[in-house]
PDB file of N, CA and C in Angstrom:
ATOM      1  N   UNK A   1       0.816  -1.202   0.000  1.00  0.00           N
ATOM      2  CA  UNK A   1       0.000   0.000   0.000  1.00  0.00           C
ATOM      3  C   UNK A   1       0.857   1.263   0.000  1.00  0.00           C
ATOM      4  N   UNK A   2       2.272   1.096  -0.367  1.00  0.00           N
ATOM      5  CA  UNK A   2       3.105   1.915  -0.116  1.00  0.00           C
ATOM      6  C   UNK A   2       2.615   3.444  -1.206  1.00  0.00           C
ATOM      7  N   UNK A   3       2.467   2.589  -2.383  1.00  0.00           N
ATOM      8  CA  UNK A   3       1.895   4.017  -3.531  1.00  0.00           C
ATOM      9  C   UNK A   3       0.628   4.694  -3.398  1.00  0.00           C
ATOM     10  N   UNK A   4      -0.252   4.638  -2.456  1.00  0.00           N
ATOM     11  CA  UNK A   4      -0.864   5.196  -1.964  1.00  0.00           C
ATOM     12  C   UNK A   4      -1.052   6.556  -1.211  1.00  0.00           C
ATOM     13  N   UNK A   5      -1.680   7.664  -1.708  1.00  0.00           N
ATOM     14  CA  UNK A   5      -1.337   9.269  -0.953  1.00  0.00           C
ATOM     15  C   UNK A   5      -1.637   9.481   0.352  1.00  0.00           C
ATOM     16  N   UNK A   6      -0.971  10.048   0.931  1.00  0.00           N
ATOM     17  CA  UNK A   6      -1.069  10.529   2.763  1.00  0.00           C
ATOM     18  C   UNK A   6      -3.080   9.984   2.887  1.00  0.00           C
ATOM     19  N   UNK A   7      -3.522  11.143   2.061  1.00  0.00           N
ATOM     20  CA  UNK A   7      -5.048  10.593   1.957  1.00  0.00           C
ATOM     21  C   UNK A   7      -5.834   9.505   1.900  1.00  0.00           C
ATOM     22  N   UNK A   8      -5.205   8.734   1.116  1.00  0.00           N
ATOM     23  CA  UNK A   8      -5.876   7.435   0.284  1.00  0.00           C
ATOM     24  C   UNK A   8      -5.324   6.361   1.732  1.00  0.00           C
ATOM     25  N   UNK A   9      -4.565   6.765   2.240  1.00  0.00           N
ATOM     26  CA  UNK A   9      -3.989   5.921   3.611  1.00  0.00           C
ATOM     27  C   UNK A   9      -4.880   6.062   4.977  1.00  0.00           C
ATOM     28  N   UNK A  10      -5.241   7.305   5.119  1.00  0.00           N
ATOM     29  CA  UNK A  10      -5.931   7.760   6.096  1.00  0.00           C
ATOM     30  C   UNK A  10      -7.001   7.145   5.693  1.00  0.00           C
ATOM     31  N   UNK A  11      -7.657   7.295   5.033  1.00  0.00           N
ATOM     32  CA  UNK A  11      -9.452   6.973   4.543  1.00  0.00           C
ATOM     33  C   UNK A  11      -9.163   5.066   4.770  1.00  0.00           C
ATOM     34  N   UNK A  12      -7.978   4.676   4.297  1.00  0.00           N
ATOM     35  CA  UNK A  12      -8.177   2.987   4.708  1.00  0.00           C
ATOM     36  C   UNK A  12      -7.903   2.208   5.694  1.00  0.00           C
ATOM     37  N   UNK A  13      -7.219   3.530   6.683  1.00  0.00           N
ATOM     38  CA  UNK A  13      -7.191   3.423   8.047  1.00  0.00           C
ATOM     39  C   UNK A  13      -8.166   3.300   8.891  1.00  0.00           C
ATOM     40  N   UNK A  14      -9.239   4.367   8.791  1.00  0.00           N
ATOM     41  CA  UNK A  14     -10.902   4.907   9.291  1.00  0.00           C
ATOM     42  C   UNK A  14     -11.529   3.563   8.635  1.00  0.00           C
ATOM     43  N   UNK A  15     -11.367   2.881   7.701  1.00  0.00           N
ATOM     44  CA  UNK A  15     -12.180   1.893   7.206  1.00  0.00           C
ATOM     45  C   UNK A  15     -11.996   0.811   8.277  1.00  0.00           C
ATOM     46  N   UNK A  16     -10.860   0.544   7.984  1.00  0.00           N
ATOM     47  CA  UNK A  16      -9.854  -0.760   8.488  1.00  0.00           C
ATOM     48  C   UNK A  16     -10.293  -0.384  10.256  1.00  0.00           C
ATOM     49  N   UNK A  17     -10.866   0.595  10.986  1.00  0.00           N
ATOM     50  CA  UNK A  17     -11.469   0.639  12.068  1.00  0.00           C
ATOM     51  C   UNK A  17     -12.912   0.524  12.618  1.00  0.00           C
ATOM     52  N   UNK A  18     -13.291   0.016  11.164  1.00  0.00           N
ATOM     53  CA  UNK A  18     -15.012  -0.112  11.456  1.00  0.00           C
ATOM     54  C   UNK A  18     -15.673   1.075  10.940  1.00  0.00           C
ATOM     55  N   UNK A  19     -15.297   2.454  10.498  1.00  0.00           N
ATOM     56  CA  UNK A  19     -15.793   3.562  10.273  1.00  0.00           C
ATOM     57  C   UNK A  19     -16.282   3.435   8.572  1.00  0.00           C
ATOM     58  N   UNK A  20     -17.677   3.958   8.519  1.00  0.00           N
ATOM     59  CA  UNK A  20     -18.340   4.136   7.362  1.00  0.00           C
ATOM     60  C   UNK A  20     -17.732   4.883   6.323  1.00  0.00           C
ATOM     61  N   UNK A  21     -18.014   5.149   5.222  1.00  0.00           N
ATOM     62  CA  UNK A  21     -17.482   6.205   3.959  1.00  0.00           C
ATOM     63  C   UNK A  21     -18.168   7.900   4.579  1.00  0.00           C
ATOM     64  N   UNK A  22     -19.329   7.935   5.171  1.00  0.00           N
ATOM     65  CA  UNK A  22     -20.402   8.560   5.393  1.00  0.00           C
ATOM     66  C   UNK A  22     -19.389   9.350   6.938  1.00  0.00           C
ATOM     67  N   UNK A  23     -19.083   8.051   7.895  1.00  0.00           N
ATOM     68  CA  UNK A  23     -18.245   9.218   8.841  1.00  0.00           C
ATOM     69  C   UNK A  23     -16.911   9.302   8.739  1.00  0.00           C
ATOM     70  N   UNK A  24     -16.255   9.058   7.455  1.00  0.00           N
ATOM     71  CA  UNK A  24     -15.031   9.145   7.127  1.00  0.00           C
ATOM     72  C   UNK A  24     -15.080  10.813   7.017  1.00  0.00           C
ATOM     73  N   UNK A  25     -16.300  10.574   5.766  1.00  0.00           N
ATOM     74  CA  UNK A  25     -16.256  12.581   4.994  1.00  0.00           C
ATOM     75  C   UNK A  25     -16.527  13.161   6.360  1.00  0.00           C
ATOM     76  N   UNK A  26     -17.112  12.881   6.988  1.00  0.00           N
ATOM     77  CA  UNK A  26     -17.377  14.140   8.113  1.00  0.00           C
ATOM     78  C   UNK A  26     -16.409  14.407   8.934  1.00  0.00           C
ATOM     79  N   UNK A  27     -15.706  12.968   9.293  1.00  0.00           N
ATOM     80  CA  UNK A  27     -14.629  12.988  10.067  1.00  0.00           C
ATOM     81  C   UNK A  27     -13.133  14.036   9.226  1.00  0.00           C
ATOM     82  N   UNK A  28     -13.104  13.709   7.958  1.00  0.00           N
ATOM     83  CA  UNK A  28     -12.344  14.495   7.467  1.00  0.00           C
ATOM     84  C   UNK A  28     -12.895  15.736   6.776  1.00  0.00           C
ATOM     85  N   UNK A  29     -14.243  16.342   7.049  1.00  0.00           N
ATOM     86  CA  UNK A  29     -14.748  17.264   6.692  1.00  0.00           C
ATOM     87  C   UNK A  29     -14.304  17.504   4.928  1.00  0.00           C
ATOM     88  N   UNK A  30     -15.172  16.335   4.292  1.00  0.00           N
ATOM     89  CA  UNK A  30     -15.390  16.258   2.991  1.00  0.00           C
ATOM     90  C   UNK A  30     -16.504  15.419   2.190  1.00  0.00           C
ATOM     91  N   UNK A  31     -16.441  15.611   1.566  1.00  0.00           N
ATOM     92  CA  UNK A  31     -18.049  14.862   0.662  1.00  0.00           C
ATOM     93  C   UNK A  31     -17.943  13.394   0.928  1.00  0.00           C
ATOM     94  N   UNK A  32     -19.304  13.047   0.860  1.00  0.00           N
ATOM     95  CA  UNK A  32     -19.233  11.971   0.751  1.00  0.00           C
ATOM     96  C   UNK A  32     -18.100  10.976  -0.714  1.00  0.00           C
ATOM     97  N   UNK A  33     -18.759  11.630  -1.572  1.00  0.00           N
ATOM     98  CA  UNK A  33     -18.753  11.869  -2.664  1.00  0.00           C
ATOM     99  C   UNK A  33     -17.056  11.718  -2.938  1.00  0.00           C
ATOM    100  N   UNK A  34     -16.404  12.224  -2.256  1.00  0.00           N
ATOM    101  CA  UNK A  34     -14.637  12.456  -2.483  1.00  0.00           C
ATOM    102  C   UNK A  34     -13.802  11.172  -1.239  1.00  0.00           C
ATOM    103  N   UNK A  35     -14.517  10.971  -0.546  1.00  0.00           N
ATOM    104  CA  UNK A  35     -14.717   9.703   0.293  1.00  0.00           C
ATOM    105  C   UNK A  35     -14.473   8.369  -0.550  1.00  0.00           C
ATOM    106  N   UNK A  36     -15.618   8.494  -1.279  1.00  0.00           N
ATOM    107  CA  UNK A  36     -16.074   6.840  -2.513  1.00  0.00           C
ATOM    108  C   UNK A  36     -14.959   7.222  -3.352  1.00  0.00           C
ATOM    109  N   UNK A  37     -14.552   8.099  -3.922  1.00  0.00           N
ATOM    110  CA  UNK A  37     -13.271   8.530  -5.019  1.00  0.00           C
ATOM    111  C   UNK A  37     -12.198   8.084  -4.435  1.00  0.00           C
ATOM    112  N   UNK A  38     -11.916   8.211  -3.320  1.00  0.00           N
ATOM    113  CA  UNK A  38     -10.292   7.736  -2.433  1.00  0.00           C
ATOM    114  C   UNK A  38     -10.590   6.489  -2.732  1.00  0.00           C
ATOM    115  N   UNK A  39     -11.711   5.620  -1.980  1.00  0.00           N
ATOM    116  CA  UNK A  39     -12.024   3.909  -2.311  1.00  0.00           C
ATOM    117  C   UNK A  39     -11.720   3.139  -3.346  1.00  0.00           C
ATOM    118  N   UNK A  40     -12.385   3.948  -4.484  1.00  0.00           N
ATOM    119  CA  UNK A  40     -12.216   3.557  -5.936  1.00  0.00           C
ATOM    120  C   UNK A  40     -10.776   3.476  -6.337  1.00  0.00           C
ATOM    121  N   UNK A  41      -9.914   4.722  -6.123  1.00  0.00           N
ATOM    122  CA  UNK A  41      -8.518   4.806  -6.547  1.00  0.00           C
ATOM    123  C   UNK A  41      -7.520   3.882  -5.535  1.00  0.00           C
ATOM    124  N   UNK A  42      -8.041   3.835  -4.359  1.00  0.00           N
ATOM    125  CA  UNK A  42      -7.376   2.796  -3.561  1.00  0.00           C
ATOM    126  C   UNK A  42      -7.253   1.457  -3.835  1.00  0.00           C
ATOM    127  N   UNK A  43      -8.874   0.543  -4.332  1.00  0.00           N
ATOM    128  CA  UNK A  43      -9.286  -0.826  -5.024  1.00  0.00           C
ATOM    129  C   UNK A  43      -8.565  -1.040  -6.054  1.00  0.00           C
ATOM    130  N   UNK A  44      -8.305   0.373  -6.809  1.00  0.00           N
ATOM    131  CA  UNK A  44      -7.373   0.301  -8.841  1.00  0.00           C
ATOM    132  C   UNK A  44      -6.085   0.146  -8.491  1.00  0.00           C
ATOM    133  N   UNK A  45      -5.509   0.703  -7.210  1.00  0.00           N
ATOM    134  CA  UNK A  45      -4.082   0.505  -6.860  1.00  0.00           C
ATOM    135  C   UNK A  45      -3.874  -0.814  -6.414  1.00  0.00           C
ATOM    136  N   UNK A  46      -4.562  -1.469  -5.555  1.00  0.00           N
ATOM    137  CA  UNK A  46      -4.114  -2.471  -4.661  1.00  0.00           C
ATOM    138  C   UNK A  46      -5.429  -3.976  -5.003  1.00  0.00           C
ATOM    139  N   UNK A  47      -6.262  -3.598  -5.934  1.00  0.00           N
ATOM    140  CA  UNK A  47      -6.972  -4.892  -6.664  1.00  0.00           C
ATOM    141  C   UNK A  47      -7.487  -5.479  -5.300  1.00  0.00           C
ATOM    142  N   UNK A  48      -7.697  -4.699  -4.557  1.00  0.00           N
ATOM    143  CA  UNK A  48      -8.996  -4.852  -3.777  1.00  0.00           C
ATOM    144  C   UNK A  48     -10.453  -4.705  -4.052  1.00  0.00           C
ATOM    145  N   UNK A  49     -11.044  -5.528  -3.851  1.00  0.00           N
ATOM    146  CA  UNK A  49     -12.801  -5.886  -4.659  1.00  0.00           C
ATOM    147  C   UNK A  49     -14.164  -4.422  -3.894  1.00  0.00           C
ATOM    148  N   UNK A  50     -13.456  -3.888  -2.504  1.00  0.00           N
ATOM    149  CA  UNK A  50     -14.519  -3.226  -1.921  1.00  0.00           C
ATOM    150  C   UNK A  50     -14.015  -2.843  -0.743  1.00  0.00           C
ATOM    151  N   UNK A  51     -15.030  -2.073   0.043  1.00  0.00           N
ATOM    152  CA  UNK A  51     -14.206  -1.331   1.092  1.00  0.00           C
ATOM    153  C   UNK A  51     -13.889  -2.609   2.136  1.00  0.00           C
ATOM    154  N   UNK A  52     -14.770  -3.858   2.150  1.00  0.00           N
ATOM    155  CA  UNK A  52     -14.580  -4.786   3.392  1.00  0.00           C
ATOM    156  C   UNK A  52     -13.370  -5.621   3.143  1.00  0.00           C
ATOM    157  N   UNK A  53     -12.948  -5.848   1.754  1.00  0.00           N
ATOM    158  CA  UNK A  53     -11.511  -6.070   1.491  1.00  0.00           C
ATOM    159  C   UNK A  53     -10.334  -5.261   2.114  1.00  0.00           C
ATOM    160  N   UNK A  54     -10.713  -3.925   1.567  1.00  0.00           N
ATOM    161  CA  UNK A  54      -9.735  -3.168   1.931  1.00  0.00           C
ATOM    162  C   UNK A  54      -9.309  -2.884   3.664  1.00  0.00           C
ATOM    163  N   UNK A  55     -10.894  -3.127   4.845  1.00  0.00           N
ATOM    164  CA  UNK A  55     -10.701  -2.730   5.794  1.00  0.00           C
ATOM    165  C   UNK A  55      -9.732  -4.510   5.955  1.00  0.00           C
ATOM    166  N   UNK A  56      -9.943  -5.335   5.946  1.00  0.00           N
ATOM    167  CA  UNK A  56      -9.940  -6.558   6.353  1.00  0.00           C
ATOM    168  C   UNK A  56      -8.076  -6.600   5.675  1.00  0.00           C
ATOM    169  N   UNK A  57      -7.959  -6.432   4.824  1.00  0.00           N
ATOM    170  CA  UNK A  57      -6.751  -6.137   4.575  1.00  0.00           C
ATOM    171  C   UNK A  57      -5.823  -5.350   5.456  1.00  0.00           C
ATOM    172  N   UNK A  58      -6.096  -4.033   5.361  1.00  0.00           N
ATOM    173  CA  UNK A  58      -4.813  -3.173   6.221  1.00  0.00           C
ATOM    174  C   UNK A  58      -5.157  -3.972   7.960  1.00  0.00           C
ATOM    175  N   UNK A  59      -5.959  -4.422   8.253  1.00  0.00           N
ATOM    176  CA  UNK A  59      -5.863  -4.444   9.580  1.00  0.00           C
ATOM    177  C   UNK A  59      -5.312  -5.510  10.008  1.00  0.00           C
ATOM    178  N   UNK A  60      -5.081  -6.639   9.160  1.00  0.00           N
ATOM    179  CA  UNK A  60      -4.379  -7.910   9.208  1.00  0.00           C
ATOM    180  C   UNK A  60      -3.298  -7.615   9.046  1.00  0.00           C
ATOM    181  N   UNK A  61      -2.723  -6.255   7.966  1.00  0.00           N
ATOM    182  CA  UNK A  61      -1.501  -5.922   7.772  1.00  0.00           C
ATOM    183  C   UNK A  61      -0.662  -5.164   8.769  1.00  0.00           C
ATOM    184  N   UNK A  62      -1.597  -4.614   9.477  1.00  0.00           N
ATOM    185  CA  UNK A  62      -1.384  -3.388  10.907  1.00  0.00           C
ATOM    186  C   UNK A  62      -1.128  -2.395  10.611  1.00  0.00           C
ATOM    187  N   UNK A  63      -1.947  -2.146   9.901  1.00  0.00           N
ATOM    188  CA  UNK A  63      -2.101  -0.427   9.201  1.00  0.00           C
ATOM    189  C   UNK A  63      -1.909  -0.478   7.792  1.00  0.00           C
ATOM    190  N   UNK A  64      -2.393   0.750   6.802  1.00  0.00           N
ATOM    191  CA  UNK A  64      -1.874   0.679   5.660  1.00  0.00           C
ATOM    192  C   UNK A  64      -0.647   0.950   5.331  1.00  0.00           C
ATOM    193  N   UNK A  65       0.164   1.495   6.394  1.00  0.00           N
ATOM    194  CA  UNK A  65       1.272   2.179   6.344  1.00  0.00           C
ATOM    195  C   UNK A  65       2.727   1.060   6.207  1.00  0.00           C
ATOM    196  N   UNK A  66       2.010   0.303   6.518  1.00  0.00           N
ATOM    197  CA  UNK A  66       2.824  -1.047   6.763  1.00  0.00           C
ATOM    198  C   UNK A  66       3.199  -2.018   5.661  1.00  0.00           C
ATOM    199  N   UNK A  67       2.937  -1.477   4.281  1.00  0.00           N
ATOM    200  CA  UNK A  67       3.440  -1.717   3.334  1.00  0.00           C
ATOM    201  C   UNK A  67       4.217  -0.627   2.604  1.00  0.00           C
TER     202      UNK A  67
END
């Protein structure tokens, strides 16, 4: 998950903790809308199928940072 932006790391962090797309944007005071866009570009990088991949992933990995 190393090619991934400061952003696109954070948002699969908040996932990878149980947190929705819905209190991601609020939590990072942004659209929903730009929320699902990080997801999408995150799944095209790392051929993850959806966000429960992606949470289930970094957290087995111990963070996204950890690649």
């Amino acid at each position: 998950m190393s090619r991934l932006t400061d952003r696109e790391r954070e948002v699969v962090e908040m996932l990878s903790r149980g947190m929705r797309p819905s209190q991601i944007a609020d939590a990072l005071c942004v659209s929903h809308s730009t929320v699902k866009t990080h997801i999408v570009n995150v799944c095209a990088k790392t051929g993850a199928q959806g966000t429960l991949e992606l949470a289930v992933t970094a957290a087995r990995a111990g963070g996204p940072s950890d690649h």
